[in-house]
N, C-alpha and C. Protein backbone atom coordinates (compact mmCIF):
# COMPACT_ATOMS: atom_id res chain seq x y z
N UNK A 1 0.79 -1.21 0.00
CA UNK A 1 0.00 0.00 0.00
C UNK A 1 0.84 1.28 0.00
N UNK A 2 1.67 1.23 0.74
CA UNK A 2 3.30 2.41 0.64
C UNK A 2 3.27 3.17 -1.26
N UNK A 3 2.82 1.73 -1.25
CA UNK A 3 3.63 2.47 -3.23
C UNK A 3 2.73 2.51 -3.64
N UNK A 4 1.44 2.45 -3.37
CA UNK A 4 0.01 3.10 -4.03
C UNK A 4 0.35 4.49 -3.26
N UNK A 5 -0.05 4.97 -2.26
CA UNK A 5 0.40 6.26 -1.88
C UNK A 5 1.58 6.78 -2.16
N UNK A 6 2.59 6.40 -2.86
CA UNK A 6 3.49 7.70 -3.60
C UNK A 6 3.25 7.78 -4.64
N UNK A 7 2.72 6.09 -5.49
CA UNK A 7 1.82 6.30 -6.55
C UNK A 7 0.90 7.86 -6.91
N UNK A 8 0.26 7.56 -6.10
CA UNK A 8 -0.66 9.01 -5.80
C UNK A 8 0.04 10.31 -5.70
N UNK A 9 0.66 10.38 -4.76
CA UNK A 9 1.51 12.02 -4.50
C UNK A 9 2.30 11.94 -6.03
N UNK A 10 3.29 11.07 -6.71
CA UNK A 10 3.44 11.72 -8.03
C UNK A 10 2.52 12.24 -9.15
N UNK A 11 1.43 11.39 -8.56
CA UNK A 11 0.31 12.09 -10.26
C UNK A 11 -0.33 13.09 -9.63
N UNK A 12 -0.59 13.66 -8.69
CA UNK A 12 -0.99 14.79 -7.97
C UNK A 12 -0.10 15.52 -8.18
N UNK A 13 1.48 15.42 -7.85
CA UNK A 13 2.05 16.36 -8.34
C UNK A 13 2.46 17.13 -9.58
N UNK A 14 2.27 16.06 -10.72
CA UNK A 14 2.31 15.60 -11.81
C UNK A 14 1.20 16.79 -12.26
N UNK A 15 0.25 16.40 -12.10
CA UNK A 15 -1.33 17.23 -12.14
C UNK A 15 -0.72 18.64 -11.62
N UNK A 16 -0.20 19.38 -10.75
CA UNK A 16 -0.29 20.52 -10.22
C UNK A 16 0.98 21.08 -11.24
N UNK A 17 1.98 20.07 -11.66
CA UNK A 17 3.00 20.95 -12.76
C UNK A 17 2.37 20.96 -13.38
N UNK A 18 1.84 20.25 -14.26
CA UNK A 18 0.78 20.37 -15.65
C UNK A 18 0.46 21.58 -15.80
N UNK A 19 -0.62 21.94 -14.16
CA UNK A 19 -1.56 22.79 -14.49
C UNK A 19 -0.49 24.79 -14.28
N UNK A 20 0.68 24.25 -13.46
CA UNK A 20 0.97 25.77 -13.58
C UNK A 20 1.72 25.94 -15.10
N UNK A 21 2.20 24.75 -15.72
CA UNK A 21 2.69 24.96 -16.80
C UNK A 21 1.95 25.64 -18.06
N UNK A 22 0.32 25.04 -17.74
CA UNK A 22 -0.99 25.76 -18.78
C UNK A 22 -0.92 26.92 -18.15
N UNK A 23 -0.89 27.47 -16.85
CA UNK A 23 -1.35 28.71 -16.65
C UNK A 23 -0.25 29.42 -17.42
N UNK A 24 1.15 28.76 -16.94
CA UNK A 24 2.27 29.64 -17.87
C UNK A 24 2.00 30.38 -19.10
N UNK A 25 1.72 29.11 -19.71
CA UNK A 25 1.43 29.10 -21.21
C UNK A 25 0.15 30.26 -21.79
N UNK A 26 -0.42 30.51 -20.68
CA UNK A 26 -1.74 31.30 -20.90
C UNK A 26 -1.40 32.21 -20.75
N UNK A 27 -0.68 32.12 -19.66
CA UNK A 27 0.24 34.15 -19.20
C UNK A 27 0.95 34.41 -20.74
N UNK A 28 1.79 33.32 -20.87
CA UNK A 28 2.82 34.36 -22.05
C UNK A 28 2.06 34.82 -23.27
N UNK A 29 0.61 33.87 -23.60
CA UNK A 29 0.35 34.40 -24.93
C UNK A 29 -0.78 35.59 -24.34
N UNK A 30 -1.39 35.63 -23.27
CA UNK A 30 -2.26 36.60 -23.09
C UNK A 30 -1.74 37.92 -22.58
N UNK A 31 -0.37 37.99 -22.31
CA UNK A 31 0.28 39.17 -21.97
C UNK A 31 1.10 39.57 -23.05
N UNK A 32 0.89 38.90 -24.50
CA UNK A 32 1.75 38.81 -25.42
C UNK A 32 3.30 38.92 -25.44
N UNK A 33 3.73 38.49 -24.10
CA UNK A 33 5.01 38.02 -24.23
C UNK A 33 5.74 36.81 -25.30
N UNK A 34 4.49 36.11 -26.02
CA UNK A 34 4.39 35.35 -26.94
C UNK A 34 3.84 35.87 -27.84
N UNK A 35 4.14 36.09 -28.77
CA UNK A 35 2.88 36.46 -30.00
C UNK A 35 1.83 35.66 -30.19
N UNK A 36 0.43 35.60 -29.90
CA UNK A 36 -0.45 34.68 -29.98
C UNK A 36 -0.68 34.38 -31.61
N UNK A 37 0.26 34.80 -32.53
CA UNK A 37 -0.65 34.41 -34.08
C UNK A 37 1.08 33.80 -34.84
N UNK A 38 1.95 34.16 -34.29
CA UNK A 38 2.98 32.81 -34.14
C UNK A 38 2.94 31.47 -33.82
N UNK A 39 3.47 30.33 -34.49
CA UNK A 39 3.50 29.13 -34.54
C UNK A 39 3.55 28.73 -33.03
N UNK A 40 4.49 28.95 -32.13
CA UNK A 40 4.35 28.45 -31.02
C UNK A 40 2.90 29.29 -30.00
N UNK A 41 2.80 30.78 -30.24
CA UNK A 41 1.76 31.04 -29.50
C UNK A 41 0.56 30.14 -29.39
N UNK A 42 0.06 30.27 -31.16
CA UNK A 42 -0.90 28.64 -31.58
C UNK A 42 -0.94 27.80 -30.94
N UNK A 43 0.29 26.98 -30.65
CA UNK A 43 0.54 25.79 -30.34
C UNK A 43 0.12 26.05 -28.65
N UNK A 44 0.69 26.77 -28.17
CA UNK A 44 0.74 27.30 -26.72
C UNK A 44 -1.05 27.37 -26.43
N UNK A 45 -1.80 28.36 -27.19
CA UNK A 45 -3.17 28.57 -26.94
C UNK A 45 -4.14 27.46 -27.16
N UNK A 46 -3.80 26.70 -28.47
CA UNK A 46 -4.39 25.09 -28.34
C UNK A 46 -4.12 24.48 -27.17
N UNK A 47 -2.89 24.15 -26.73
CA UNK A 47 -2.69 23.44 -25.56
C UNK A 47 -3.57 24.12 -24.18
N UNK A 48 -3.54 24.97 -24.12
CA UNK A 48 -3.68 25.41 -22.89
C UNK A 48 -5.48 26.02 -22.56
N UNK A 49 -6.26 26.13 -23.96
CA UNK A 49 -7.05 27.16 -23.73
C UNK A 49 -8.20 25.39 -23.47
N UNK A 50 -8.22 24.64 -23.80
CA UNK A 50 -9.38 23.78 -22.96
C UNK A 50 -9.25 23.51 -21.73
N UNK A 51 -8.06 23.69 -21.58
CA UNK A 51 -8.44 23.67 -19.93
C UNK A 51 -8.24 25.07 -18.75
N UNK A 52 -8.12 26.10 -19.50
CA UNK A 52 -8.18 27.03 -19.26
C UNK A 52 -9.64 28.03 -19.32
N UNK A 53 -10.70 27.65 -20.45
CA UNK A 53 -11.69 27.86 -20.70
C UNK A 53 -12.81 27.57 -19.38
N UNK A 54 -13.05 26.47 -19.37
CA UNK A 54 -14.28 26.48 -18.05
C UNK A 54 -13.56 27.78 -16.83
N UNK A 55 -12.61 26.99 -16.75
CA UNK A 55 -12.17 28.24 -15.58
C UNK A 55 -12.64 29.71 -15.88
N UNK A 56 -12.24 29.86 -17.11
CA UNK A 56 -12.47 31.49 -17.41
C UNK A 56 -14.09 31.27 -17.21
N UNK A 57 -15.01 30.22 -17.80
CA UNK A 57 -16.91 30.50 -17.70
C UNK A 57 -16.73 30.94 -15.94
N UNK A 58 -16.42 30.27 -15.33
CA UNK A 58 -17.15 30.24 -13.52
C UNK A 58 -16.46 31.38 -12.90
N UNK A 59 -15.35 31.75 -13.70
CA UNK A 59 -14.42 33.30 -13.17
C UNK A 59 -15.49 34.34 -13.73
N UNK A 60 -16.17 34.39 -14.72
CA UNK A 60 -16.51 35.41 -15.17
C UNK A 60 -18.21 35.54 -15.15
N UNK A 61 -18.82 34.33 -14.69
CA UNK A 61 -19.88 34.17 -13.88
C UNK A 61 -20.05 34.54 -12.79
N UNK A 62 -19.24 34.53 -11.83
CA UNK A 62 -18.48 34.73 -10.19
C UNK A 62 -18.11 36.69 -10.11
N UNK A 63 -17.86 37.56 -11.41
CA UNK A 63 -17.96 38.28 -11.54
C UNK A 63 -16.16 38.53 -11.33
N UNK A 64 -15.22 37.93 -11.18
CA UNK A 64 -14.02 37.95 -11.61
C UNK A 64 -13.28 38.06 -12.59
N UNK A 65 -11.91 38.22 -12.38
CA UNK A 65 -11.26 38.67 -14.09
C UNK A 65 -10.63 37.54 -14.87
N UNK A 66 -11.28 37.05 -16.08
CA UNK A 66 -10.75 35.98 -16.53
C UNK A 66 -9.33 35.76 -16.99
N UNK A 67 -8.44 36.78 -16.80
CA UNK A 67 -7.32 36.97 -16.86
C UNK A 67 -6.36 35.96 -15.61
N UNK A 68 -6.95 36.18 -14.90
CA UNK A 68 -6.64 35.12 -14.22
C UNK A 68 -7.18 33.35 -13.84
N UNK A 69 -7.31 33.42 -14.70
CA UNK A 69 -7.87 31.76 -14.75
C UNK A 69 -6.77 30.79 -14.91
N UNK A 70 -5.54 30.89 -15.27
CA UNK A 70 -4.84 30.13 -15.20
C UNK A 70 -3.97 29.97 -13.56
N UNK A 71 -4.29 31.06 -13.08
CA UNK A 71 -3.95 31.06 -11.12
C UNK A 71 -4.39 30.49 -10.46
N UNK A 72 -6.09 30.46 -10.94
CA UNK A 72 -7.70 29.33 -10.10
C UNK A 72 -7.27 28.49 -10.47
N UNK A 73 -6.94 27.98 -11.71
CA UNK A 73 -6.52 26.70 -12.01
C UNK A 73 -5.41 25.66 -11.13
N UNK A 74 -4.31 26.65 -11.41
CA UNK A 74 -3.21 26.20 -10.62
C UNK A 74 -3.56 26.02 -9.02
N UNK A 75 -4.39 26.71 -8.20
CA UNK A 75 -5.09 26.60 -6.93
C UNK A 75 -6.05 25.25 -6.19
N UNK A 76 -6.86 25.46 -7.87
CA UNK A 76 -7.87 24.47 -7.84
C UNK A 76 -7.35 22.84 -7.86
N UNK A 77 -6.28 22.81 -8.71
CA UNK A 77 -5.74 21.58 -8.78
C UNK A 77 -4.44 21.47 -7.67
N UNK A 78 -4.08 22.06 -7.29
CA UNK A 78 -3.70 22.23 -5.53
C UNK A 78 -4.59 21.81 -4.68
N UNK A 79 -4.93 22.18 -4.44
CA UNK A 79 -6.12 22.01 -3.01
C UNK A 79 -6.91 20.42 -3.50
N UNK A 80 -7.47 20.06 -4.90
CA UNK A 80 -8.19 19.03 -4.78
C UNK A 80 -7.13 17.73 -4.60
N UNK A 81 -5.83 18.30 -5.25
CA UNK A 81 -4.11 17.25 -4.86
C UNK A 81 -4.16 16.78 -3.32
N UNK A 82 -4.42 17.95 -2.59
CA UNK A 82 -4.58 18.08 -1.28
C UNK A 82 -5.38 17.06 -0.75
N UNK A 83 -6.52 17.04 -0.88
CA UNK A 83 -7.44 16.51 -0.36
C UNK A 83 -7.43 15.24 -0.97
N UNK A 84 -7.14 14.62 -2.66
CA UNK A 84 -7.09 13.44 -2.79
C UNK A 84 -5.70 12.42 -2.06
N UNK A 85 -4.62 13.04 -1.63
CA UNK A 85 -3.91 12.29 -1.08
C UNK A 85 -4.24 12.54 0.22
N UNK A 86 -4.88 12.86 0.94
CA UNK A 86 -5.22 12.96 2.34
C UNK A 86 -6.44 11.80 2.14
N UNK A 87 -7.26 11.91 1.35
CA UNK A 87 -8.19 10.93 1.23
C UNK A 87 -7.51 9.75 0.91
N UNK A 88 -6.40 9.49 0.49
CA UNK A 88 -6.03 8.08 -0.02
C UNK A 88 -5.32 7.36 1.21
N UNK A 89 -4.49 8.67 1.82
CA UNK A 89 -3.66 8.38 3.09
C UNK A 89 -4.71 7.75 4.08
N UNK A 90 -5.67 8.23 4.17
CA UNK A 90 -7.21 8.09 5.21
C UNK A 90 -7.66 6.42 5.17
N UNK A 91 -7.41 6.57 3.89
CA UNK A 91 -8.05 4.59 2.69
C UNK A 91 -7.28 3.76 3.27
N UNK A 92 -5.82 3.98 3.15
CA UNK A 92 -4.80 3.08 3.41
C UNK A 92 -4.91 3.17 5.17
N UNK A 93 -4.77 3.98 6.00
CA UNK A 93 -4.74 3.73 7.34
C UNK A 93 -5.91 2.92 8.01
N UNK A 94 -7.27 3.41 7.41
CA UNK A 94 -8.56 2.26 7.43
C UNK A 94 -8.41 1.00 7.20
N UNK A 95 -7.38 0.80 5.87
CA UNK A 95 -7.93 -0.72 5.71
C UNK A 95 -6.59 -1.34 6.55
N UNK A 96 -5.45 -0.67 7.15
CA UNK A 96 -4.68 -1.70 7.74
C UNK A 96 -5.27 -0.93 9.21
N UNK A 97 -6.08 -0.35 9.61
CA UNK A 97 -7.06 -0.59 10.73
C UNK A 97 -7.48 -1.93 10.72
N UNK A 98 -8.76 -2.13 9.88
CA UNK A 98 -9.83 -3.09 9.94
C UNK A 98 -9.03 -4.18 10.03
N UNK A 99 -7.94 -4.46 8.82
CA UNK A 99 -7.36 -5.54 8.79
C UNK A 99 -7.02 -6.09 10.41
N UNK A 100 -5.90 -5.23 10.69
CA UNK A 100 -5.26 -5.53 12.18
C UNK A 100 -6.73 -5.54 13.48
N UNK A 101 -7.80 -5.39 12.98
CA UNK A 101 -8.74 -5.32 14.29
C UNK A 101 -9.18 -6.67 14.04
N UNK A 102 -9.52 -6.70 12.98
CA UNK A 102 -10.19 -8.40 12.75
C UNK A 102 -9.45 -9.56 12.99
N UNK A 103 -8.26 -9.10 13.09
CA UNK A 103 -7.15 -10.31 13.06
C UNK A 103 -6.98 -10.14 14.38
N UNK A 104 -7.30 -9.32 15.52
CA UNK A 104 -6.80 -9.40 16.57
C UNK A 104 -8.09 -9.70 17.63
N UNK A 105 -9.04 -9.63 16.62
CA UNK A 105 -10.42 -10.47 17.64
C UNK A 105 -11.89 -9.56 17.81
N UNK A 106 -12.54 -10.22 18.41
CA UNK A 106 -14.25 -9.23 18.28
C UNK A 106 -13.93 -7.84 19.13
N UNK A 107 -12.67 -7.61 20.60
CA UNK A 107 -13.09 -6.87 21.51
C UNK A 107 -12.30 -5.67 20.71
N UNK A 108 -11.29 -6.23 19.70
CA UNK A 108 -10.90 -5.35 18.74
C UNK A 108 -11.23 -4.30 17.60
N UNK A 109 -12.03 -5.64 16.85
CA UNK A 109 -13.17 -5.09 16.01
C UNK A 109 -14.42 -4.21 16.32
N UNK A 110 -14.75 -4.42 17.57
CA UNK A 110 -15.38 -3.55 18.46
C UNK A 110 -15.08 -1.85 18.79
N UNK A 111 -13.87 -2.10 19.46
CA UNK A 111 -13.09 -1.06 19.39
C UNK A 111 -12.98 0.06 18.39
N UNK A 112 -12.70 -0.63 17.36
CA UNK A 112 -12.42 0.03 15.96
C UNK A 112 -13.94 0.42 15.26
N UNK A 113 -14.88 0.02 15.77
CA UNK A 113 -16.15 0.70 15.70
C UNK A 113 -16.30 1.94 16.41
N UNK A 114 -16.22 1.73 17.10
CA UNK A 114 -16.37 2.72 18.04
C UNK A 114 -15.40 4.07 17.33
N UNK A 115 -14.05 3.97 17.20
CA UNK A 115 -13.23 4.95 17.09
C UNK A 115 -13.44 5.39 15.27
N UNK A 116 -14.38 4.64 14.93
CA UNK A 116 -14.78 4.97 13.29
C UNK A 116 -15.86 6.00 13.34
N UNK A 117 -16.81 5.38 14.00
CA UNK A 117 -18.41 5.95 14.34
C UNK A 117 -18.12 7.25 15.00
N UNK A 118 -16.84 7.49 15.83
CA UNK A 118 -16.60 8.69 16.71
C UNK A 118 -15.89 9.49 15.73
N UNK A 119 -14.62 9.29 14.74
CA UNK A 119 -14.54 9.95 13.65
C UNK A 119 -15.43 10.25 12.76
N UNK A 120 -16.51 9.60 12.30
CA UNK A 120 -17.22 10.13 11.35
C UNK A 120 -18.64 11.48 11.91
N UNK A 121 -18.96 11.27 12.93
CA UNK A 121 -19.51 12.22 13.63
C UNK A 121 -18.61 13.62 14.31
N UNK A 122 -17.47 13.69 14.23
CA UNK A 122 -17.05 14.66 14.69
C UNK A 122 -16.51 15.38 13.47
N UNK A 123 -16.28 14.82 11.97
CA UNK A 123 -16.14 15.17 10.93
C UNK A 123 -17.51 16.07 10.53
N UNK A 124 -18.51 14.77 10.48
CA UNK A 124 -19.74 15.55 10.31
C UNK A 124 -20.03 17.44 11.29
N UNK A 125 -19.66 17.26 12.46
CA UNK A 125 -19.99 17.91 13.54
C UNK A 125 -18.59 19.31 12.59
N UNK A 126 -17.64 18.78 12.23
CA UNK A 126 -16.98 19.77 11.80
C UNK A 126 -17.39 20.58 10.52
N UNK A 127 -17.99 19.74 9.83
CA UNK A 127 -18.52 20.30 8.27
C UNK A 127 -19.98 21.10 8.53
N UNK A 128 -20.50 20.70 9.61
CA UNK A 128 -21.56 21.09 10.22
C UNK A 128 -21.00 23.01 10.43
N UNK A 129 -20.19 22.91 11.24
CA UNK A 129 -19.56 24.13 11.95
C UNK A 129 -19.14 25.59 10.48
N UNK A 130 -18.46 24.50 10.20
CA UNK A 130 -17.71 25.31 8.72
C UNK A 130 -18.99 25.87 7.84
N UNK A 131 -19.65 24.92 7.29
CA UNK A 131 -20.60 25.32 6.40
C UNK A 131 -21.33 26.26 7.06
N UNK A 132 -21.70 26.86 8.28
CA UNK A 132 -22.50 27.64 9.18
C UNK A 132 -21.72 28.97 8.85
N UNK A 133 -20.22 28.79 9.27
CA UNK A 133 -19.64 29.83 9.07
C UNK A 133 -19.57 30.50 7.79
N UNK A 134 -19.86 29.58 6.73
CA UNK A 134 -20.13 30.10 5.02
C UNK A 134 -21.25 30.62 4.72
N UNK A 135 -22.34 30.44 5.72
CA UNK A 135 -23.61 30.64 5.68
C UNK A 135 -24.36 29.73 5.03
N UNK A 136 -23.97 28.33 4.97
CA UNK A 136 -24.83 26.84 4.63
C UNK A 136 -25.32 26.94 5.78
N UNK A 137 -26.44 26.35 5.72
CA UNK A 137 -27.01 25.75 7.04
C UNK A 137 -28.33 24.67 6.62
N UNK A 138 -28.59 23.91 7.25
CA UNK A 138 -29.48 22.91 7.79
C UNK A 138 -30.35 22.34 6.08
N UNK A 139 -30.53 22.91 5.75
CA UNK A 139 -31.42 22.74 4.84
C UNK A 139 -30.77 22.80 3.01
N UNK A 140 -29.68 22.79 2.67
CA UNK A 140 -28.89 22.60 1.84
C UNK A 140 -28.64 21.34 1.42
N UNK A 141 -28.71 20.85 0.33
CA UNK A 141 -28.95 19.48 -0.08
C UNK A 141 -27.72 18.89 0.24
N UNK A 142 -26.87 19.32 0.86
CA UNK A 142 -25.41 18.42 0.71
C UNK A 142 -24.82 18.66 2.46
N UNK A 143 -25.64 19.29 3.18
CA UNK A 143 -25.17 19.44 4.64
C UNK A 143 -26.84 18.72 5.68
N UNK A 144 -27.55 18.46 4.71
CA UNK A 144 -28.56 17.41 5.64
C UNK A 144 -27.85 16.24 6.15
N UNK A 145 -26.73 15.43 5.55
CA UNK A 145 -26.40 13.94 6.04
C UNK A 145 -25.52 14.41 7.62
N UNK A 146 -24.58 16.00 7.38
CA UNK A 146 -24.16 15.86 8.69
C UNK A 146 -25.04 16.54 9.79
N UNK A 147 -26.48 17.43 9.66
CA UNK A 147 -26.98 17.48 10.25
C UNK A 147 -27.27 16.09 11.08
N UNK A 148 -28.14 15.05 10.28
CA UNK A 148 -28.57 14.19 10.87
C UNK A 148 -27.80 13.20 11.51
N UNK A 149 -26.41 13.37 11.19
CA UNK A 149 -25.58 13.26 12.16
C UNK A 149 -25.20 13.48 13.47
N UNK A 150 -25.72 14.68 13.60
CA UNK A 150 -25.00 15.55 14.66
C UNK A 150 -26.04 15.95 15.64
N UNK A 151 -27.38 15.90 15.27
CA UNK A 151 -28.48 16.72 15.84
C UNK A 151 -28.65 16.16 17.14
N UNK A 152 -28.55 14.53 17.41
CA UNK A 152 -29.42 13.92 18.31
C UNK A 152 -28.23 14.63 19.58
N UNK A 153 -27.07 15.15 19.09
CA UNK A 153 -25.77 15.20 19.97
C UNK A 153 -26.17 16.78 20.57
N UNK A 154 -25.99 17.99 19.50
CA UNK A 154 -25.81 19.42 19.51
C UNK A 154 -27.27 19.66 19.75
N UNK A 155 -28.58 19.19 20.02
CA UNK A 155 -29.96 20.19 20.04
C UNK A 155 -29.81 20.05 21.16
N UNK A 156 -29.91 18.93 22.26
CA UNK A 156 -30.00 18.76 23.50
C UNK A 156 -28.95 19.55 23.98
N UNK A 157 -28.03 19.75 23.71
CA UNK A 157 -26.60 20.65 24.58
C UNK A 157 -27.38 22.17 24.21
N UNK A 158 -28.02 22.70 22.80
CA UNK A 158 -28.04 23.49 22.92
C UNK A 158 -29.49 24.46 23.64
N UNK A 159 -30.22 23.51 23.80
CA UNK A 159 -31.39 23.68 24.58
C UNK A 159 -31.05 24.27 25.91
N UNK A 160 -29.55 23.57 26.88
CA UNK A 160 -29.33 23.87 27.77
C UNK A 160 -28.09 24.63 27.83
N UNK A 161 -27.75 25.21 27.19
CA UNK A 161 -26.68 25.87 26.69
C UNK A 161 -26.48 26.94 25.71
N UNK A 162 -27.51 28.02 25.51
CA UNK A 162 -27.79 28.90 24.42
C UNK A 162 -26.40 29.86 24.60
N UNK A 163 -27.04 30.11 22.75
CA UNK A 163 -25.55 31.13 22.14
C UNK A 163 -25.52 32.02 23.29
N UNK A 164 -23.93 32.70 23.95
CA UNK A 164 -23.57 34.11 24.16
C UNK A 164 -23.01 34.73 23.46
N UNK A 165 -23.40 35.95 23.21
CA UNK A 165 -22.70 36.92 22.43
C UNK A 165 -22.16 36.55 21.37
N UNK A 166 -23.36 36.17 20.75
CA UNK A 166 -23.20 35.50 18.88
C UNK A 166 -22.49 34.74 18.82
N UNK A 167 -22.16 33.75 19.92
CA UNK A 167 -21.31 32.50 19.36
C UNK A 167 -22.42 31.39 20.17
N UNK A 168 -22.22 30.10 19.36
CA UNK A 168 -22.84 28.83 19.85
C UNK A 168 -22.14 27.77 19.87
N UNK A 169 -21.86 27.75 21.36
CA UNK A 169 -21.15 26.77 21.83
C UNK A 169 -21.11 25.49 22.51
N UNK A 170 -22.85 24.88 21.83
CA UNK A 170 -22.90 23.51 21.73
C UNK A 170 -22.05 23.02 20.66
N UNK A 171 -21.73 23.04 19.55
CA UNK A 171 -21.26 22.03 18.97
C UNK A 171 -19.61 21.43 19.67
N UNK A 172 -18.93 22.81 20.01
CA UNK A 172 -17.87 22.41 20.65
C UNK A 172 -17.74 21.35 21.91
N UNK A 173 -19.30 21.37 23.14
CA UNK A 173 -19.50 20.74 23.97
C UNK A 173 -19.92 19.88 23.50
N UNK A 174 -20.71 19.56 22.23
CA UNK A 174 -20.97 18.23 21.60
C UNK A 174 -19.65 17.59 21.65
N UNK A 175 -18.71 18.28 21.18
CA UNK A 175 -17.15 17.36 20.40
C UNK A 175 -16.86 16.69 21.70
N UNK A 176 -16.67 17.49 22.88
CA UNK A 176 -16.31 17.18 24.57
C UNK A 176 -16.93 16.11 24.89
N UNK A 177 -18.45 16.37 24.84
CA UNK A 177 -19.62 14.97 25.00
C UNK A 177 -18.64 13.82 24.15
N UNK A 178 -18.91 13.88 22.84
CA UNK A 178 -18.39 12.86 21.63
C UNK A 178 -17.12 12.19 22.67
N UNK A 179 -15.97 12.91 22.48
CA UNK A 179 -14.97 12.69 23.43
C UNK A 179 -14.96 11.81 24.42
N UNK A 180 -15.73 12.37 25.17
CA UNK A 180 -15.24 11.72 26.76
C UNK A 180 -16.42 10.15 26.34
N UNK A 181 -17.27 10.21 25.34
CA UNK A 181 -18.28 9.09 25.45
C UNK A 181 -17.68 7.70 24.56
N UNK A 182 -16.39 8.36 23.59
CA UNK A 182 -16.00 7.67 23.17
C UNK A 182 -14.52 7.11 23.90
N UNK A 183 -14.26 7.62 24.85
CA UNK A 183 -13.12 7.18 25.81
C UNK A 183 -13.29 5.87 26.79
N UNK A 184 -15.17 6.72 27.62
CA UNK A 184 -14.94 5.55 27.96
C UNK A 184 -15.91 3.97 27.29
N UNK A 185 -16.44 4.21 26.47
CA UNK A 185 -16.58 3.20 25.19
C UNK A 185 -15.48 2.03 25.22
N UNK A 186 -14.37 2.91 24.87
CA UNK A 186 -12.90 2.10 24.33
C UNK A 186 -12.22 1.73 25.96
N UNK A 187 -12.68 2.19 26.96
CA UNK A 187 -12.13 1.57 28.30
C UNK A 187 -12.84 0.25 28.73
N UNK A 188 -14.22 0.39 28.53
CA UNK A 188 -14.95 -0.53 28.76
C UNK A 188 -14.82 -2.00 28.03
N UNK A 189 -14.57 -1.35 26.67
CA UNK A 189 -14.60 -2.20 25.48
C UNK A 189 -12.73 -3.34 25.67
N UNK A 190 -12.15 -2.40 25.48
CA UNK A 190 -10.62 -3.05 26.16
C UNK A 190 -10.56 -3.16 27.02
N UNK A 191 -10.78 -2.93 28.39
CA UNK A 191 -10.34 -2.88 29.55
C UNK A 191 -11.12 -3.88 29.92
């Protein structure tokens, strides 16, 4: 699994030269440091302008300067690099989790429930938080799964625990709850 994950970090990185190399390519002919009606500008603006194009639609929808679309680009394929090797790193530590829990017995496999079910709710509980701060909330087709995650945890804390001074600080006492319920879970469960 080692060499599936560097597997990964080279074509991610691979992917992020690519993409500053198109943005390059977009700078020199759109600042005409290239002549765009020269053989290589051509060559340069074929290469570079399909994948440079959507970027420029959602830059210039968004009310931004499409001049810079080859920067979003280079960003965009950063950050999703980001997140797909963090997601792969995540894959690989799961499955030599499960593996090593099953092989080491039910009070194991148990265990490793527990510390899954407690990660995936405090993830939720985090995307919950974030999206609030973006101004998503509750009713957005893609932040209902961590509501219903999180609710049976954060309504009751916040019933007895209302916002001060524009902050709400059940979800954080949710995480504390989550915490200490998943501690002693895993004491009971091992111990």
């Amino acid at each position: 699994m080692p060499e599936l994950q560097l597997a990964l970090r080279y074509v991610v990185f691979a992917a992020f030269a690519a993409s500053a190399l198109v943005a390059l390519a977009s700078w020199l002919v759109r600042t005409r440091r290239i002549s765009p009606f020269g053989a290589l500008g051509r060559t340069l603006r074929s290469a570079s302008d399909p994948l440079i194009r959507p970027v420029e639609t959602r830059l210039v929808r968004a009310g931004g300067n499409p001049a810079h679309a080859g920067w979003w680009l280079v960003v965009a394929v950063a950050a999703a690099g980001v997140l797909l090797v963090t997601l792969g790193n995540w894959l690989v530590e799961t499955a030599y989790g499960v593996a090593g829990a099953f092989s080491a017995g039910p009070r194991a496999a148990i265990a490793l429930a527990v510390v899954v079910a407690y990660k995936i709710i405090v993830v939720a509980l985090v995307v919950r938080v974030l999206a609030s701060w973006l101004g998503f909330f509750r009713y957005s087709r893609w932040l209902r799964p961590a509501y219903a995650l999180t609710d049976w945890v954060v309504e009751p804390i916040r019933r007895v625990l209302p916002p001060t001074g524009g902050l709400d600080w059940s979800p954080l006492a949710a995480w504390l709850a989550l915490w200490v319920l998943e501690r002693l879970l895993l004491t009971i469960v091992v111990g």
